[in-house]
Protein backbone atom coordinates (compact mmCIF):
# COMPACT_ATOMS: atom_id res chain seq x y z
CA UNK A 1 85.13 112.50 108.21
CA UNK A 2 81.21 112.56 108.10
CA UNK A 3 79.95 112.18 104.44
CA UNK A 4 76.92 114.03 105.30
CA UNK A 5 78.96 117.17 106.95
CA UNK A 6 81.53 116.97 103.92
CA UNK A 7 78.74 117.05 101.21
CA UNK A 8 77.68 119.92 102.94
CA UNK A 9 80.64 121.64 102.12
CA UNK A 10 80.19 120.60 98.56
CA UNK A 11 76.93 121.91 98.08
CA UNK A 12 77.11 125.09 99.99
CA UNK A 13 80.36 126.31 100.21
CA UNK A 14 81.14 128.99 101.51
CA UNK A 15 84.50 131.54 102.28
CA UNK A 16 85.93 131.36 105.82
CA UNK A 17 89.67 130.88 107.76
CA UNK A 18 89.62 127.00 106.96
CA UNK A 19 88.11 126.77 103.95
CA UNK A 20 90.99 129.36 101.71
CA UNK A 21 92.33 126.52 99.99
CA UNK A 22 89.02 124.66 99.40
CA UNK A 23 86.11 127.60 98.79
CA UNK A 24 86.98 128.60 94.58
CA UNK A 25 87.21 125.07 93.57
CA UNK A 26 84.36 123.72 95.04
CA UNK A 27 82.20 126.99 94.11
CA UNK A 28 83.43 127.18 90.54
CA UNK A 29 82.32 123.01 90.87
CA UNK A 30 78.95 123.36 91.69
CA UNK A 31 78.38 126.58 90.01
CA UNK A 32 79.50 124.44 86.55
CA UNK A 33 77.26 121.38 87.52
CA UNK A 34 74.06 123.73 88.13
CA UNK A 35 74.33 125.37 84.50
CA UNK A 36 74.65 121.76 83.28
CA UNK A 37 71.43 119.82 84.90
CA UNK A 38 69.24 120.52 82.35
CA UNK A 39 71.21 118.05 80.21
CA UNK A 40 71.11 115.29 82.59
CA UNK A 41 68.19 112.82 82.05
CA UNK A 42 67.45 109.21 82.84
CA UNK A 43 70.26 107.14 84.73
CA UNK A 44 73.21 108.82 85.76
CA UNK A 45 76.49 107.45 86.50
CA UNK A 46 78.71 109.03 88.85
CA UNK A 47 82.21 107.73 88.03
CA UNK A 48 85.03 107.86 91.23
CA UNK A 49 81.97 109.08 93.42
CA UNK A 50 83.46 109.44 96.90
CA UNK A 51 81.03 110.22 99.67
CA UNK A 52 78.27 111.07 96.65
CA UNK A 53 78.99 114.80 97.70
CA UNK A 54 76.22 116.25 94.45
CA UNK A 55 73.85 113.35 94.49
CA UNK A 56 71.42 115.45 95.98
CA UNK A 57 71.74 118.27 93.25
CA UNK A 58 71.58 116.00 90.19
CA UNK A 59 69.09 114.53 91.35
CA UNK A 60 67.11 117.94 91.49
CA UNK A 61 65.51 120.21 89.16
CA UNK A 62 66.01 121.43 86.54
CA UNK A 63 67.70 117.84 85.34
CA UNK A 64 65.16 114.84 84.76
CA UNK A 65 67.42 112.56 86.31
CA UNK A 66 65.20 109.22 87.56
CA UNK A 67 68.54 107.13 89.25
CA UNK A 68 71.44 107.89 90.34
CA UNK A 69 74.79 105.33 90.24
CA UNK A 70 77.41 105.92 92.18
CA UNK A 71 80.71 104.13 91.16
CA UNK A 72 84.10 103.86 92.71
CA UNK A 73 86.94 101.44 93.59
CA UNK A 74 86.10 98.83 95.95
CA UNK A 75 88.81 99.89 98.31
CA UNK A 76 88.33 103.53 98.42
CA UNK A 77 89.03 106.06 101.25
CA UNK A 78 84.87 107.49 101.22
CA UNK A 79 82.16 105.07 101.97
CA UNK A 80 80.71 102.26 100.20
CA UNK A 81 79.45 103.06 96.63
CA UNK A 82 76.21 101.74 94.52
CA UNK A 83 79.07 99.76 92.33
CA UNK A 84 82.23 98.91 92.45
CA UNK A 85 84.64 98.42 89.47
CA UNK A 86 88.13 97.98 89.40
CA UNK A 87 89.67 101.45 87.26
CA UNK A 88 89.27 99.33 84.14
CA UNK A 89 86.15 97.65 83.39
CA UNK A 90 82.70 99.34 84.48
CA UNK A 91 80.18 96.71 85.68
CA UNK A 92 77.34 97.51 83.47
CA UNK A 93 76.00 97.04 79.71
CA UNK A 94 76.70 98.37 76.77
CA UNK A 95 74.38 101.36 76.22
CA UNK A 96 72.94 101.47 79.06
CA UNK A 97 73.70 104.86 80.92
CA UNK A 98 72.03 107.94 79.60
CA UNK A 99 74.82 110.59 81.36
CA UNK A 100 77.68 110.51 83.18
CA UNK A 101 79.59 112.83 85.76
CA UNK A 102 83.05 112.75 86.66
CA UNK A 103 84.15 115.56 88.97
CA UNK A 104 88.09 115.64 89.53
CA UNK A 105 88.47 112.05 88.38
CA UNK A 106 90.46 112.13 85.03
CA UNK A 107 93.39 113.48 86.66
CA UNK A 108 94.00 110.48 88.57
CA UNK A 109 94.00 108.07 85.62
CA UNK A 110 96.86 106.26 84.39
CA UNK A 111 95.14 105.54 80.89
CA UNK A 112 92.76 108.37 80.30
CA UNK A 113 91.43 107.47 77.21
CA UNK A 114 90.98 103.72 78.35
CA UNK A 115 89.19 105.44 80.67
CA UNK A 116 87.14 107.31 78.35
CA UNK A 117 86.45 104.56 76.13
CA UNK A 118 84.54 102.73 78.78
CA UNK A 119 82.56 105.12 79.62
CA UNK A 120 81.79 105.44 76.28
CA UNK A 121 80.89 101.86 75.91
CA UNK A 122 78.41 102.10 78.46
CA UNK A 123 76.49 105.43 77.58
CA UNK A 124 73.53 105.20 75.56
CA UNK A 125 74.26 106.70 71.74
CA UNK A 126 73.32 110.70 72.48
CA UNK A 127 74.06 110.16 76.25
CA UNK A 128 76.64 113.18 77.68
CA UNK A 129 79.81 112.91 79.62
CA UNK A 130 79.91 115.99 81.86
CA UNK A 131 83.37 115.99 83.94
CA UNK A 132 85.86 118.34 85.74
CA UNK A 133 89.19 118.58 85.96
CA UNK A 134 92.05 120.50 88.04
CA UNK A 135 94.83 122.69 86.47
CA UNK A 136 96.38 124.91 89.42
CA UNK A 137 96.48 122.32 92.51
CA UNK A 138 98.84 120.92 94.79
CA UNK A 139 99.89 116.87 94.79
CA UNK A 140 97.10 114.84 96.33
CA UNK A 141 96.44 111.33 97.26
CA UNK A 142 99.21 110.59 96.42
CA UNK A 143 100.73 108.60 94.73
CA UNK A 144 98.11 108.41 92.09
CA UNK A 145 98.11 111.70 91.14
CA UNK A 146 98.75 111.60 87.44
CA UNK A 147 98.29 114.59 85.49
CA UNK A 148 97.15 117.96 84.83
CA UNK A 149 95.13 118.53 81.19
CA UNK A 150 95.08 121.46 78.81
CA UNK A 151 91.77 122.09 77.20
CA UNK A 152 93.72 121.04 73.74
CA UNK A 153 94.88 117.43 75.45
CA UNK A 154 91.34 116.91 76.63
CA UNK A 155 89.78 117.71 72.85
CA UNK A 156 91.87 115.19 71.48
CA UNK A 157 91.74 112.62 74.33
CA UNK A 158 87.73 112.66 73.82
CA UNK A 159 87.73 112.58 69.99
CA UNK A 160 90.48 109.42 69.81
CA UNK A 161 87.52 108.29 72.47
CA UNK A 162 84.95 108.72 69.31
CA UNK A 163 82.97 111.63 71.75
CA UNK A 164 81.72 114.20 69.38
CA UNK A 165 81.12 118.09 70.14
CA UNK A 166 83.08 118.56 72.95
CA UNK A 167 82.46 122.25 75.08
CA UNK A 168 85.57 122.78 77.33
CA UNK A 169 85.17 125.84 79.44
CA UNK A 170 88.08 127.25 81.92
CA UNK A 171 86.70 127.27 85.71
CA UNK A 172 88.15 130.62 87.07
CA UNK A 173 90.66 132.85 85.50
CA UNK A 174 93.85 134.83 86.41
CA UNK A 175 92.68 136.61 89.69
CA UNK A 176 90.51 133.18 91.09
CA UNK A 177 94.21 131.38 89.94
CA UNK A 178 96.42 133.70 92.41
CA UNK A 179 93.44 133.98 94.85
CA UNK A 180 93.45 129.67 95.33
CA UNK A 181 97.05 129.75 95.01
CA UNK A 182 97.31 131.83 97.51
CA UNK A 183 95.05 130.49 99.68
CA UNK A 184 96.80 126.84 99.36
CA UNK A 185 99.55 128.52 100.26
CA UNK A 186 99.08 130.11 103.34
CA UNK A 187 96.60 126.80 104.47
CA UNK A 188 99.27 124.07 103.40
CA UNK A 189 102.50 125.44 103.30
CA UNK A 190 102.39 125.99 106.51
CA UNK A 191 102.15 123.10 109.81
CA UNK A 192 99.42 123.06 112.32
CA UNK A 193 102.34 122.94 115.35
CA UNK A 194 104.03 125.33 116.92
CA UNK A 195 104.86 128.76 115.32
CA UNK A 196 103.67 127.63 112.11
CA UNK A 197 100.31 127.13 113.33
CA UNK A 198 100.27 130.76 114.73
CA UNK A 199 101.38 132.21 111.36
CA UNK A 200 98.88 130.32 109.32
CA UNK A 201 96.22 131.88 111.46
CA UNK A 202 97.73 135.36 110.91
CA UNK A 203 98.14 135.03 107.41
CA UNK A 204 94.68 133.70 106.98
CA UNK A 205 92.73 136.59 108.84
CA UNK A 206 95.19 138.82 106.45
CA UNK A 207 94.62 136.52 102.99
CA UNK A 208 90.71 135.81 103.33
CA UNK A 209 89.65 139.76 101.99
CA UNK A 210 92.42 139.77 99.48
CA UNK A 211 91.01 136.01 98.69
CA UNK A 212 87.52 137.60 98.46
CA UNK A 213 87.97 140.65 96.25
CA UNK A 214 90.13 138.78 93.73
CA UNK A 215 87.20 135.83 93.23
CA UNK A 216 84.43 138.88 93.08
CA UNK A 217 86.43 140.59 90.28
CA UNK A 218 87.34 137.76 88.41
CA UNK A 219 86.83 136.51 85.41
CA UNK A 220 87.29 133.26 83.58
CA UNK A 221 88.57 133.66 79.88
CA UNK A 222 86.12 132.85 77.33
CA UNK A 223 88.16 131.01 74.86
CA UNK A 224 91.72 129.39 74.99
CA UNK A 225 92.94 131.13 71.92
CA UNK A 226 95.70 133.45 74.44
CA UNK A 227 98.23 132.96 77.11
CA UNK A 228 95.48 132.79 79.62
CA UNK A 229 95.23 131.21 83.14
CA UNK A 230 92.58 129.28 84.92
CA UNK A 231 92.40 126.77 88.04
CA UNK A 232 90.57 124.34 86.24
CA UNK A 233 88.33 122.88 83.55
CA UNK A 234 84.84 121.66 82.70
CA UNK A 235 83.37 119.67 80.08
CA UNK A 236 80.48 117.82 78.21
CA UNK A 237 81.09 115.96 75.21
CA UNK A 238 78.52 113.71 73.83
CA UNK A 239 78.65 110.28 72.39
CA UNK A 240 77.07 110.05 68.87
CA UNK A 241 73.28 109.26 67.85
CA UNK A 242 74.21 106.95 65.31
């Protein structure tokens, strides 16, 4: 894959045949991360990186962002990042990261909290955490995929972390659920040989308006305090001044 082509999915994604599976998670992504740069100041570190697919965008305006980090395992399946760590131990100071952004990360994480905790070692006292995580999504790289978080597991994950004010919000609600549902569905279930190939097309021409018109009429649920349903989570939680 081409890291520049693949960011440019990231950044400006958009509905079509082959993207039914991918196009509400990565909008409801970037959509989160744009209502969040005017938090992000400084240096940023971009924990499990990949091909760096939002550098561009936190680097932007409206965030005051100065230098970007980009930080992943040194053997992983994108491109060479700014620094390398190995899951456990981030190669950098104490206190010396202003924010840091960890897009569908946590999931993957044997030991969330150890996790947590170094981040939280490194950040700078009043520096942010600002990460995603999936909640309707199929097994992926495999086998280290771990878990899938409530918004009530990831408030007390962050507080036994010492991270303070935490603001979980859902990313999609019941229709954008059954509209990426169905769109993994029909764009994984089925092969790309034979007959299965053929119906996959079919059912794609059918699924992408019904796809459309249930992400144009949705809307995510403003609290967690019902049975409700989302595909996903952000959040920012902040590391205390004192």
């Amino acid at each position: 894959y081409s890291p520049v082509k693949t960011n440019r999915n990231y950044q400006s994604p958009h509905l079509a045949f082959n993207t039914l599976d991918l196009y509400i998670v990565r909008k409801s992504i970037l959509q989160v991360l744009k209502r969040a740069l005017p938090l992000f100041r400084g240096n940023l570190l971009d924990v499990g990186c990949g091909y760096m697919p939002y550098k561009e965008l936190l680097l932007s305006s409206p965030g005051n962002v100065d230098e970007y980090i980009g930080l992943d395992l040194v053997h992983n399946k994108y491109q060479a990042p700014d620094l390398t760590w190995d899951g456990k131990r981030i190669p950098l100071e104490n206190q010396s990261i202003d924010c840091v952004v960890a897009t569908e990360v946590f999931e993957h994480c044997q030991n969330v909290e150890s996790v947590m905790a170094e981040i939280f070692r490194v950040l700078k006292p009043g520096g942010i955490l600002f990460f995603t995580v999936p909640f309707l999504w199929n097994l992926h790289d495999i086998p280290n995929d771990e878990y899938r978080y409530t918004p009530f597991s990831l408030e007390r994950h962050l507080k036994n972390t010492g991270y303070v004010d935490p603001s979980i919000e859902a990313l999609g609600g019941w229709d954008a659920s059954l509209a990426q549902m169905l769109g993994l569905w029909i764009r994984r279930r089925f092969s790309q040989n034979g007959c299965q190939r053929w119906l996959r097309l079919i059912l794609s021409f059918l699924g992408l308006p019904i796809i459309w018109l249930l992400y144009r009429i949705d809307s995510p649920p403003p609290n967690f305090e019902s049975p409700v349903m989302f595909t996903g989570l952000s959040c920012i939680a902040t590391k205390p001044k004192y």
